[in-house]
Protein backbone atom coordinates (compact mmCIF):
# COMPACT_ATOMS: atom_id res chain seq x y z
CA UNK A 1 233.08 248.26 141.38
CA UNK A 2 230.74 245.13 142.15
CA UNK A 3 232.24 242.12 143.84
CA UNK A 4 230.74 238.63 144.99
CA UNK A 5 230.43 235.49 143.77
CA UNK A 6 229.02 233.82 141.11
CA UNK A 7 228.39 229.69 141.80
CA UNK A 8 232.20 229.34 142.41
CA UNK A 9 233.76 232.39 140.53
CA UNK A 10 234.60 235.42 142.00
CA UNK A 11 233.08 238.55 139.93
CA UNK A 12 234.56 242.45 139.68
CA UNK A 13 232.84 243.97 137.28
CA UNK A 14 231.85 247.73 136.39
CA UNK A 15 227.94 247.52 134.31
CA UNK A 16 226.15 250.01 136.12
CA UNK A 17 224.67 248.98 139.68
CA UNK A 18 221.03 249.45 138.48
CA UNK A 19 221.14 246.72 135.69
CA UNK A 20 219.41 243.30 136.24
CA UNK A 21 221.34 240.76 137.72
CA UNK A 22 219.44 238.21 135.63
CA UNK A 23 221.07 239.79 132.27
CA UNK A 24 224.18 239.86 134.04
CA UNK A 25 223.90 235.99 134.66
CA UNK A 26 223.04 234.85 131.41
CA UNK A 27 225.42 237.15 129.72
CA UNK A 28 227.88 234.87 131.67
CA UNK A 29 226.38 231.78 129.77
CA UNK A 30 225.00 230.50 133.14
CA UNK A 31 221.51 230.08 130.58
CA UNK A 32 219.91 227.84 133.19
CA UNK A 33 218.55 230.97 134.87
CA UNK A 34 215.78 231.05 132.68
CA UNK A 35 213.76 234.84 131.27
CA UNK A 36 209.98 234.80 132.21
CA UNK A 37 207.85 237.10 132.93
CA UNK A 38 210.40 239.26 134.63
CA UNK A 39 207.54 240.72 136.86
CA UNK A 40 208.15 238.33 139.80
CA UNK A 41 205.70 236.02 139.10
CA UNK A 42 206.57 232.75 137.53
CA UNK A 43 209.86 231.71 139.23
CA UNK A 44 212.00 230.76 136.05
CA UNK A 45 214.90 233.23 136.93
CA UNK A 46 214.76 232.32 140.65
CA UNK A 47 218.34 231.93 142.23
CA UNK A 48 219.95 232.09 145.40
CA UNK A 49 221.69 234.83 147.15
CA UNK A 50 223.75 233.61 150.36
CA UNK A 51 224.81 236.81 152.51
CA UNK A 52 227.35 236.30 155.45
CA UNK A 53 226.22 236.29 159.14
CA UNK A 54 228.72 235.83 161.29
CA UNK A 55 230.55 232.60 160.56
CA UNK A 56 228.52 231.06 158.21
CA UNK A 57 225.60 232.24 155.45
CA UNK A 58 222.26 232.88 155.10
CA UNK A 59 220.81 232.20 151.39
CA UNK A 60 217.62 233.12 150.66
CA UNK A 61 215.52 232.48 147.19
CA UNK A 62 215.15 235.93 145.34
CA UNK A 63 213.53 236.77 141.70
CA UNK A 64 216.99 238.01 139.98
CA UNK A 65 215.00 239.59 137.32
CA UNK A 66 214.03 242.30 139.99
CA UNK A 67 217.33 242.43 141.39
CA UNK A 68 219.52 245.52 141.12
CA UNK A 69 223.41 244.18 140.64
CA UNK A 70 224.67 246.53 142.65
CA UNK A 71 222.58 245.00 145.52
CA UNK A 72 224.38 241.38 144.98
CA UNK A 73 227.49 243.10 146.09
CA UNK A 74 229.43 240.95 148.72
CA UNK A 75 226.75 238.06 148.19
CA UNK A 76 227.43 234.38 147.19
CA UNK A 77 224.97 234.17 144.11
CA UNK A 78 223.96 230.50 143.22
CA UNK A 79 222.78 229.63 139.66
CA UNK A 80 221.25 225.89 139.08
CA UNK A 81 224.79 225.42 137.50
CA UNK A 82 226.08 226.03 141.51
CA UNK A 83 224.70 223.60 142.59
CA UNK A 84 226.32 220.85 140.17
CA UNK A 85 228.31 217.72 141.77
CA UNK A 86 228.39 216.70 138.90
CA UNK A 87 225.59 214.14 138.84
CA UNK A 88 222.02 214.65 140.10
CA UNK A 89 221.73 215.06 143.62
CA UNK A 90 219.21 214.11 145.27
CA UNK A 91 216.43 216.38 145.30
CA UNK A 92 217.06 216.11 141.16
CA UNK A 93 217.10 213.10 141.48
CA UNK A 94 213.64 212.88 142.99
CA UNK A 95 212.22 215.21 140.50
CA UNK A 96 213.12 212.51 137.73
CA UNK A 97 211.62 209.48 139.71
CA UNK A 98 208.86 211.49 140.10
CA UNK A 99 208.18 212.44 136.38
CA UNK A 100 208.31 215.94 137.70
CA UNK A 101 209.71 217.79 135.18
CA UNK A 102 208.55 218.05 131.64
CA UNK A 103 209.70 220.90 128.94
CA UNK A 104 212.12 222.07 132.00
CA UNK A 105 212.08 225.69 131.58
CA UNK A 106 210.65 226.30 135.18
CA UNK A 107 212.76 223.49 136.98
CA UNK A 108 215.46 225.01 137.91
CA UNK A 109 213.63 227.19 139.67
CA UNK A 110 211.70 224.85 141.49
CA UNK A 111 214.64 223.20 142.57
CA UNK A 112 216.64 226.34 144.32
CA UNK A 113 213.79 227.18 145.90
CA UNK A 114 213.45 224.18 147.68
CA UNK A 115 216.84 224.20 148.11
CA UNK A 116 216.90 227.36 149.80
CA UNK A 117 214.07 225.97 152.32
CA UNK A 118 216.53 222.81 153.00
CA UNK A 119 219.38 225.30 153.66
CA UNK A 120 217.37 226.71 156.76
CA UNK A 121 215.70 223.75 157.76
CA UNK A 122 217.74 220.73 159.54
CA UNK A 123 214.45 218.62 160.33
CA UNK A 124 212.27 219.46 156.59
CA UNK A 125 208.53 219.20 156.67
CA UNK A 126 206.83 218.15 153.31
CA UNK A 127 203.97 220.51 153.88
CA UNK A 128 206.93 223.45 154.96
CA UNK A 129 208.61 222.40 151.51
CA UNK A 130 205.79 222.77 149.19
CA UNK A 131 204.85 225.98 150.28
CA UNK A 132 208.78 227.30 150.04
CA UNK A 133 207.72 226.80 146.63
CA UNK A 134 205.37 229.37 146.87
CA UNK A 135 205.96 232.19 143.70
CA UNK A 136 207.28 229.09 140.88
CA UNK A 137 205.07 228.10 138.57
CA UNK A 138 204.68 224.75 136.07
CA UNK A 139 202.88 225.25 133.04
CA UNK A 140 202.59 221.91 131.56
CA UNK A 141 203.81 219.23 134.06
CA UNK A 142 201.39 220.20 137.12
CA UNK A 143 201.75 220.09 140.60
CA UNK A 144 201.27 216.57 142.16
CA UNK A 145 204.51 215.14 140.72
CA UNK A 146 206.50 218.28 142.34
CA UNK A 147 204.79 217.56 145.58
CA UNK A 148 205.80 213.91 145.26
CA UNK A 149 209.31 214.87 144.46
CA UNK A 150 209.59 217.27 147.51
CA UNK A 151 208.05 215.14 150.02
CA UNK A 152 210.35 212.03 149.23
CA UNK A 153 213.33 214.08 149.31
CA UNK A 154 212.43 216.00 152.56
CA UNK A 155 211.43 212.27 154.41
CA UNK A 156 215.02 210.84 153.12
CA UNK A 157 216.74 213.63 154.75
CA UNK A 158 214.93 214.27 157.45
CA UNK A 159 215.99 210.43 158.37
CA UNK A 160 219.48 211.08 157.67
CA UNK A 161 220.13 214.87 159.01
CA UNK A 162 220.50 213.22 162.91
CA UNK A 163 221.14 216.11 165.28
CA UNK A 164 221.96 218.88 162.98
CA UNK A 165 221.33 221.87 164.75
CA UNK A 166 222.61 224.71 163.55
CA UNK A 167 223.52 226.51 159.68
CA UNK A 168 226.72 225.46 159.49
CA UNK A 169 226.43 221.80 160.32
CA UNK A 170 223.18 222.00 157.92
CA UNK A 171 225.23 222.46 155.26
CA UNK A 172 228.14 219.95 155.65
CA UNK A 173 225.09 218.01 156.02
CA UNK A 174 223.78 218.46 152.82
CA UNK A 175 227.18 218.31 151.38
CA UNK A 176 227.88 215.41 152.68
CA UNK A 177 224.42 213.70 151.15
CA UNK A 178 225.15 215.42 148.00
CA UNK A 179 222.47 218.48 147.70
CA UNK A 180 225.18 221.07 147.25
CA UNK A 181 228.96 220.90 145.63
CA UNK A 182 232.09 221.08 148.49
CA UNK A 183 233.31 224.49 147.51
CA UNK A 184 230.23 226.22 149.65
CA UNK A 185 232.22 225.08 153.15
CA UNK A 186 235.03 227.78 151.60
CA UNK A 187 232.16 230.81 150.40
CA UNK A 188 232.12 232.61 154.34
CA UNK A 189 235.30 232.98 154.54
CA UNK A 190 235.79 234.73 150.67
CA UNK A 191 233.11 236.65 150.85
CA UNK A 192 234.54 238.48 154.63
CA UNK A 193 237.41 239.39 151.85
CA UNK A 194 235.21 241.70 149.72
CA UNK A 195 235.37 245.23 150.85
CA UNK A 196 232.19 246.86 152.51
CA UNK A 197 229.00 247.85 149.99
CA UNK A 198 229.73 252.04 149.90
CA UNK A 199 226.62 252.31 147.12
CA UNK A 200 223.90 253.64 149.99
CA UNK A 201 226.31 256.73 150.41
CA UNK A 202 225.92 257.77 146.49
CA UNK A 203 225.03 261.84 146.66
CA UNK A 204 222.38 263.34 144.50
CA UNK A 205 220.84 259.87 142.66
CA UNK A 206 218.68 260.04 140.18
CA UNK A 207 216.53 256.98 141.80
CA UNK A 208 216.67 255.52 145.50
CA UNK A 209 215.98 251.65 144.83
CA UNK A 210 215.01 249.78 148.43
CA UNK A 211 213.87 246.19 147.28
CA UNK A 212 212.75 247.49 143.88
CA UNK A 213 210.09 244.45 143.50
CA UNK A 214 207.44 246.75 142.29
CA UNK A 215 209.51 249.66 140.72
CA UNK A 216 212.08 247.63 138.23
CA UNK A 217 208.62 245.86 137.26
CA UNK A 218 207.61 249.44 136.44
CA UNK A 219 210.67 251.40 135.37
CA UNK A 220 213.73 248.99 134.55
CA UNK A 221 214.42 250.38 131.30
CA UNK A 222 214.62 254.21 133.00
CA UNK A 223 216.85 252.99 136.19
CA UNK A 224 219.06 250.56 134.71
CA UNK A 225 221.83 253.05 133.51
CA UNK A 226 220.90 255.90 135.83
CA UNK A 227 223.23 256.79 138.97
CA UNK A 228 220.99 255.33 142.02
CA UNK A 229 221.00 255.36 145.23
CA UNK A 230 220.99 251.27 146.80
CA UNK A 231 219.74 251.42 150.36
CA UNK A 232 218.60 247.22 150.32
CA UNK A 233 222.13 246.55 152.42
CA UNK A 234 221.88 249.95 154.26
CA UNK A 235 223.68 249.45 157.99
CA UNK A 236 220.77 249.58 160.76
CA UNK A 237 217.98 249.94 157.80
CA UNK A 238 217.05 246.13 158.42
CA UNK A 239 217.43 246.62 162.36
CA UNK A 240 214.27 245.67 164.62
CA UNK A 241 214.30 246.20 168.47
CA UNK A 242 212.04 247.12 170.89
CA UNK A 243 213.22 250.10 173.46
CA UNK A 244 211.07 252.16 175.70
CA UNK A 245 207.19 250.88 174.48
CA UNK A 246 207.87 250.77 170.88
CA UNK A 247 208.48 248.18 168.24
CA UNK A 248 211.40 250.05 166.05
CA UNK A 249 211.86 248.44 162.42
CA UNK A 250 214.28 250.15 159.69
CA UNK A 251 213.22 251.15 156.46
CA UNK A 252 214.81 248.50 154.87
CA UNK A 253 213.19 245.47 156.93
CA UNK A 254 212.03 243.14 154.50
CA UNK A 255 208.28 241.24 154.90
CA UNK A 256 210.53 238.34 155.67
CA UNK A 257 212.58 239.65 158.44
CA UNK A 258 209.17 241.25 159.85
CA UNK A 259 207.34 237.28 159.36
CA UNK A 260 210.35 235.65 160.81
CA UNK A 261 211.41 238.34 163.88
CA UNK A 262 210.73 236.37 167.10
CA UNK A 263 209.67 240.16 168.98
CA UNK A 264 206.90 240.75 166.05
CA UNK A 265 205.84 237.27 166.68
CA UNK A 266 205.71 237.61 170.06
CA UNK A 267 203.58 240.37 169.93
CA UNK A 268 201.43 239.37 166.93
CA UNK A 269 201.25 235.83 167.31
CA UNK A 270 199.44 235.31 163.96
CA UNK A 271 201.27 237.26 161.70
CA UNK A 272 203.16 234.51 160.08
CA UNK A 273 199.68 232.81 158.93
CA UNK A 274 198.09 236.45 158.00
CA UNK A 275 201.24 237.49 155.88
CA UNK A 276 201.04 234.03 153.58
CA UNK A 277 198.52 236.21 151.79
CA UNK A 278 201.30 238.89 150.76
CA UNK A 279 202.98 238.06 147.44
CA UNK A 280 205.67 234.99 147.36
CA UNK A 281 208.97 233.96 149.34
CA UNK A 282 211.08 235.65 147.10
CA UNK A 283 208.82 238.63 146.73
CA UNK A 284 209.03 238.88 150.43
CA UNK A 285 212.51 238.24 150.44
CA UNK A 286 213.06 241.41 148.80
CA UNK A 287 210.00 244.00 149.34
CA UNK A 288 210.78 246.62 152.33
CA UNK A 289 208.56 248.37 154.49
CA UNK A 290 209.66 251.50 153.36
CA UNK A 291 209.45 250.69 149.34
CA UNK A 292 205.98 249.60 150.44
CA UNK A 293 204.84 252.92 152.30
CA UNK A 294 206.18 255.24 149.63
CA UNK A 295 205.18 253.33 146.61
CA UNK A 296 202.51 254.40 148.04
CA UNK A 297 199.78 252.01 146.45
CA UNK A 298 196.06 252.01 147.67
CA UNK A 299 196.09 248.14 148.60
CA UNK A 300 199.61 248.01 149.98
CA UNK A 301 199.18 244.89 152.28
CA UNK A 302 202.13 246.21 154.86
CA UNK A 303 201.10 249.74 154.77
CA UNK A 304 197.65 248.90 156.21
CA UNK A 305 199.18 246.33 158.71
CA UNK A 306 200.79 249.64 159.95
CA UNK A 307 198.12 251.99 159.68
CA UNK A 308 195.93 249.44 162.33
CA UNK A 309 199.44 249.47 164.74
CA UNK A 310 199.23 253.24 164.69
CA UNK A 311 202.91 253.83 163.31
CA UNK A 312 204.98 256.37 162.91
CA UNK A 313 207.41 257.16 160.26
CA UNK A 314 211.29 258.80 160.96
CA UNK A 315 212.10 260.53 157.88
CA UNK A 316 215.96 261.58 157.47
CA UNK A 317 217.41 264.12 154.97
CA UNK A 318 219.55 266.58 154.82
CA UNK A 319 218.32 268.74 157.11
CA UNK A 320 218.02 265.97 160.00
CA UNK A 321 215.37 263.53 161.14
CA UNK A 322 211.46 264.44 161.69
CA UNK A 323 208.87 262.35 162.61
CA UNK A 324 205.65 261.69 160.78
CA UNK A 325 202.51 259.41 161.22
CA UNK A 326 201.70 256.98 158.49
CA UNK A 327 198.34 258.22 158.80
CA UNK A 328 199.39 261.56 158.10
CA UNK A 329 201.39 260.37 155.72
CA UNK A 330 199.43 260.35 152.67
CA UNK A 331 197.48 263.89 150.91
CA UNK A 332 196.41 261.99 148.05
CA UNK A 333 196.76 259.12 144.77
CA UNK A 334 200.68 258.34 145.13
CA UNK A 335 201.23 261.76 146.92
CA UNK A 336 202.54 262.14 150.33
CA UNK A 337 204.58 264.33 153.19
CA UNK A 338 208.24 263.14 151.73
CA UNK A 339 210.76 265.75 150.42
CA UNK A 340 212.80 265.01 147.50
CA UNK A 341 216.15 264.83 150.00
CA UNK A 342 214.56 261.95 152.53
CA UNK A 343 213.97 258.43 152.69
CA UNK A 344 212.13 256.44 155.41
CA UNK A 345 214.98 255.67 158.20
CA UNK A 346 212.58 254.06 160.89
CA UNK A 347 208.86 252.65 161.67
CA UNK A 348 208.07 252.35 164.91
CA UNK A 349 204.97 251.61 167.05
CA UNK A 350 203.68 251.03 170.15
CA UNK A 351 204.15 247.74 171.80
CA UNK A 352 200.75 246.20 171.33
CA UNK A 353 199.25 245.98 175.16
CA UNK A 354 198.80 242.54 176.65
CA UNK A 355 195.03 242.64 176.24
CA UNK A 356 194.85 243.37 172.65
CA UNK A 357 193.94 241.49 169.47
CA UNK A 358 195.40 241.96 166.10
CA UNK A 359 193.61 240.94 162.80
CA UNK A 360 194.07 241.15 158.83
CA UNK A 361 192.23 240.30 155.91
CA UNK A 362 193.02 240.23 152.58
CA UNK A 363 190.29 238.98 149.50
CA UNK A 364 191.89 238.71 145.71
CA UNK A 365 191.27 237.27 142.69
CA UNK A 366 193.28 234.63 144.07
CA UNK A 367 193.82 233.49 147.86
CA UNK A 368 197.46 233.61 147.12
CA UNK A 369 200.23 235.50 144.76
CA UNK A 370 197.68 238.48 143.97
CA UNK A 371 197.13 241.93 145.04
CA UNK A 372 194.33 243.03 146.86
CA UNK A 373 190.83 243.15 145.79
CA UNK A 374 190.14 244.90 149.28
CA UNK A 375 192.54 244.21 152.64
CA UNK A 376 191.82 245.25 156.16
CA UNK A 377 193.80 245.05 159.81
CA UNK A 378 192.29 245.81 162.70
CA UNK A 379 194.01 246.36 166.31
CA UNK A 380 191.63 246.13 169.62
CA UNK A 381 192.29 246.77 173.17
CA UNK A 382 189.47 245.56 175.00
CA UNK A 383 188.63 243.23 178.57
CA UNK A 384 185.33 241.19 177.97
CA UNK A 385 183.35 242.80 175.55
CA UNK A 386 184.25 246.58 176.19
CA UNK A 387 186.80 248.63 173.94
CA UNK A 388 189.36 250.48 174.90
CA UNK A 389 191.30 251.22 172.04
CA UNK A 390 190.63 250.96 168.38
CA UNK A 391 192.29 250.96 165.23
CA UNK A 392 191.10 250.08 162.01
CA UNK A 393 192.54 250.43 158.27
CA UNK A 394 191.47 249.86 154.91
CA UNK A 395 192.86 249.01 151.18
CA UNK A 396 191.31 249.33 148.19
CA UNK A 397 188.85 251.96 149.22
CA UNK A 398 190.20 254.98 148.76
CA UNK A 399 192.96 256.55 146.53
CA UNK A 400 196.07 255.67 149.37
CA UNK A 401 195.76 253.44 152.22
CA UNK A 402 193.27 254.86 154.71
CA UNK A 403 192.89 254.79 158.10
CA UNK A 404 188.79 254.83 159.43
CA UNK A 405 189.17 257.33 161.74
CA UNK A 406 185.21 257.81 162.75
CA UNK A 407 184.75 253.85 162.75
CA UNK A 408 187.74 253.68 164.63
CA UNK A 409 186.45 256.34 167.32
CA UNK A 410 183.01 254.87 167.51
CA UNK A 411 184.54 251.61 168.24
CA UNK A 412 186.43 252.95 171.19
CA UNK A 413 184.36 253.06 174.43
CA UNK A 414 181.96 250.95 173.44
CA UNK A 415 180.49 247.64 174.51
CA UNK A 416 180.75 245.58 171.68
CA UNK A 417 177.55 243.95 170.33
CA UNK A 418 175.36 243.30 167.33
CA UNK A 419 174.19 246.68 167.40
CA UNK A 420 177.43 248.45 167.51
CA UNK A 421 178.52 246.45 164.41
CA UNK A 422 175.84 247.47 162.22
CA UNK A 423 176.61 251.11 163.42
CA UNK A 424 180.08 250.09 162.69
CA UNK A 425 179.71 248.86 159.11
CA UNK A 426 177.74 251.92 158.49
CA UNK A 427 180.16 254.43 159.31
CA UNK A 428 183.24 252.21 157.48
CA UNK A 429 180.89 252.38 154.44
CA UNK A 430 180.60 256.45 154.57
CA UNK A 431 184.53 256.85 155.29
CA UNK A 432 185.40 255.29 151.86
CA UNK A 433 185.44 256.13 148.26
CA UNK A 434 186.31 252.69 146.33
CA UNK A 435 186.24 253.22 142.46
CA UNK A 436 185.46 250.21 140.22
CA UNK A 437 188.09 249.12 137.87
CA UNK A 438 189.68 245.59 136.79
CA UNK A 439 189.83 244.61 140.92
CA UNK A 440 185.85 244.99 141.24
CA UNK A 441 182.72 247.25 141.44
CA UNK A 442 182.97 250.20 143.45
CA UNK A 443 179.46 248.62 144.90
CA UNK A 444 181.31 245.20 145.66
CA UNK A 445 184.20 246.99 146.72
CA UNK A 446 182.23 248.28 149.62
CA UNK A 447 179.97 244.98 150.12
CA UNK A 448 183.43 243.00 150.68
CA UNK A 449 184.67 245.88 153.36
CA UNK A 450 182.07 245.18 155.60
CA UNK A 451 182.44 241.66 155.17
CA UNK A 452 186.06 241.53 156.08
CA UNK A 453 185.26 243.94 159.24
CA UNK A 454 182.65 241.16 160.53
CA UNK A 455 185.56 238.82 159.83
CA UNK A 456 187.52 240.94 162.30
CA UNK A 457 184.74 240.95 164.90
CA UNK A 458 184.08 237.38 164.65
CA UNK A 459 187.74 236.61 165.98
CA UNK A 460 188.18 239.39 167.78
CA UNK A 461 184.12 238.36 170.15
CA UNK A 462 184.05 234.68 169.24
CA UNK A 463 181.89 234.57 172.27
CA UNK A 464 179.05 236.17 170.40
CA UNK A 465 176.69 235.37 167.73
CA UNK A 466 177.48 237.68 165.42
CA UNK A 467 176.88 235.24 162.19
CA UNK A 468 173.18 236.03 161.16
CA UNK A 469 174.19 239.60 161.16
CA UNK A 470 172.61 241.20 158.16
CA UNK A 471 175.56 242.81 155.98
């Protein structure tokens, strides 16, 4: 049995876990959630799922055309319809001053999304809103009037939110100005009444689904009926921690939870700005580290952000735990060291020393909402302009995600200079094997490598002239 809520109806129902919660919405005549291009990319079936921490709840924007139902179990799930006071609230409201809306099909999306970023943020920021509206897209009105829209409704409330401070009191604040309907100050308390999620505990499934943003894109039509395996909500799979030198993440941490953990940002201080290159806020949302290591994809954006921290997978089956590292991990195209039995419990890796640098670079068709032409991260331990420690990945290059281990060894030791570059670049260019297809020339493939390394070396020794190196 599945239980949550639905806008302000509690659901019990029996469809199979692995069908799409956006059929299961519409079937429900909630139509506002609108069918697109149920890959993940245009935003139209964008809705809200609320999960409850503590007291109060978190919501967060997902793609429900990507979402198992079984994995909205326990959840408050908000339609547009949820979010009727019966007459336009404000940020509607806006949208229709603002002429920003036209045939309507993507609005609703548009506005959850921004309603999501309003839920977590007491004191808005206009430039903060429009990018929560990263992964929504408007065919036919344009952008400018949506801007408008969002930045007059974030200055209003930011004037009117006073000392807010925490979840809770953000939302009776934005009841109170009329963003959301009353009945979300009763939601915690219902959803503590709906039994535990029991689906990750499901014996011999035919699939294991983590966030499933890539593999319902692929295989919906095989998984929805099939007994699976849910491991999104897994206890301790979304844990991170740091104990004894290492970072420790579980399987199921999401790409938000790794952007947003105060320890990761600690120690990579940039990460938040390098990780606006990987997919959209629902996307990230929703995509684990784990679904990205064994999907197993030559330009996985994570999976190289790994490879550079030299981490190490903790594989559990039946026959116990085992460690592996990731860059042992992979023996060829979408084949690697993973029996049938295991899934990914843990990634852990060392706690990046106090005189290191971190660095990754992405290039794609587009800057944003696109997967890698070629991506790169690089991780340097070094005092002045001698290295200690080097590692250095690449995506796009090879048939899985590689890790340059010559380039990476030549690196190490070295004073780092002009010279050692071009020896660098060199070496990067005989440890890969790019292919050409729809992404790019093999040749171009190879050209853009060694321009993203530089890229790496010109943050990494700002000190030094490194731009008329020849490439």
């Amino acid at each position: 049995m599945i239980s949550f809520i639905l806008n302000n109806t509690e659901i019990t129902t029996t469809e199979p876990a692995g069908s799409v919660l956006l059929d299961f919405i519409r079937s429900q005549q909630l139509t506002g959630t609108k069918e697109g291009c149920r890959e993940g990319d245009c935003g139209a079936c964008l809705v809200l799922q609320g999960k409850i921490s503590g007291n109060s709840v978190i919501y967060k924007s997902i793609n429900s055309c990507l979402v198992p139902l079984g994995n909205v179990h326990g959840s408050h799930i908000v339609t547009i319809e949820g979010i009727d006071t019966g007459v336009l609230n404000p940020l509607q409201q806006a949208f229709v001053e603002e002429g920003a809306t036209q045939c309507g099909y993507c609005t609703p999306g548009f506005i959850l999304a921004e309603t999501a970023y309003l839920l977590k943020n007491n004191q808005p920021k206009a430039d903060q809103a429009i990018a929560a509206l990263d992964g929504n897209i408007c065919r036919c009105t344009g952008y400018m009037s949506i801007k408008r829209a969002v930045t007059k409704t974030c200055t209003v409330l930011s004037e009117s939110s006073g000392n807010a401070k925490t979840s809770s009191s953000n939302l009776s604040n934005l009841i109170e100005k009329g963003f959301l309907p009353e009945y979300f100050d009763d939601i915690p308390g219902r959803l503590k009444k709906i039994p535990a999620d029991t689906s990750y505990k499901i014996e011999h499934p035919e699939y294991v689904v983590a966030g499933g943003t890539d593999l319902y894109v692929q295989k919906e039509a095989d998984i929805s009926d099939k007994n699976i395996r849910l491991i999104f909500n897994s206890i301790h799979l979304g844990d991170i921690y740091e104990k004894n030198g290492f970072i420790y993440l579980g399987g199921g941490t999401t790409v938000s939870d790794f952007i947003e953990s105060d320890l990761i940002n600690r120690h990579l201080p940039r990460i938040k700005d390098q990780l606006k290159l990987h997919s959209s806020t629902p996307i990230r949302n929703r995509a684990t580290l784990a679904g990205n290591i064994v999907n197993a994809s030559p330009i996985a954006d994570m999976t190289i952000i790994l490879l550079a921290l030299d981490a190490t997978l903790l594989l559990e089956g039946r026959n116990g735990r085992r460690p592996v590292s990731l860059r042992k991990f992979y023996n060829g195209y979408k084949k690697y060291d993973l029996a049938k039995n295991e899934l990914i419990r843990m990634v852990f890796f060392p706690v990046p020393s106090a005189h290191s640098s971190f660095n990754f670079e992405k290039v794609s068709r587009r800057t944003y909402l696109d997967i890698a032409s070629v991506n790169t991260a690089a991780y340097l331990e070094y005092k002045d302009d001698k290295i200690h420690r080097a590692h250095i990945s690449a995506g796009g290059v090879a048939p899985f995600p590689l890790f340059l281990e010559k380039t990476s060894e030549l690196l190490t030791s070295s004073v780092f200079n002009k010279n050692v570059m071009a020896t660098v670049l060199e070496s990067a260019r005989k440890e890969i094997s790019p292919i050409s297809d729809m992404r790019g020339s093999a040749e171009y493939k190879s050209v853009l490598l060694g321009q993203l390394l530089t890229a790496h070396f010109l943050i990494f020794f700002p000190q030094l002239n490194l731009m008329d190196q020849e490439l």
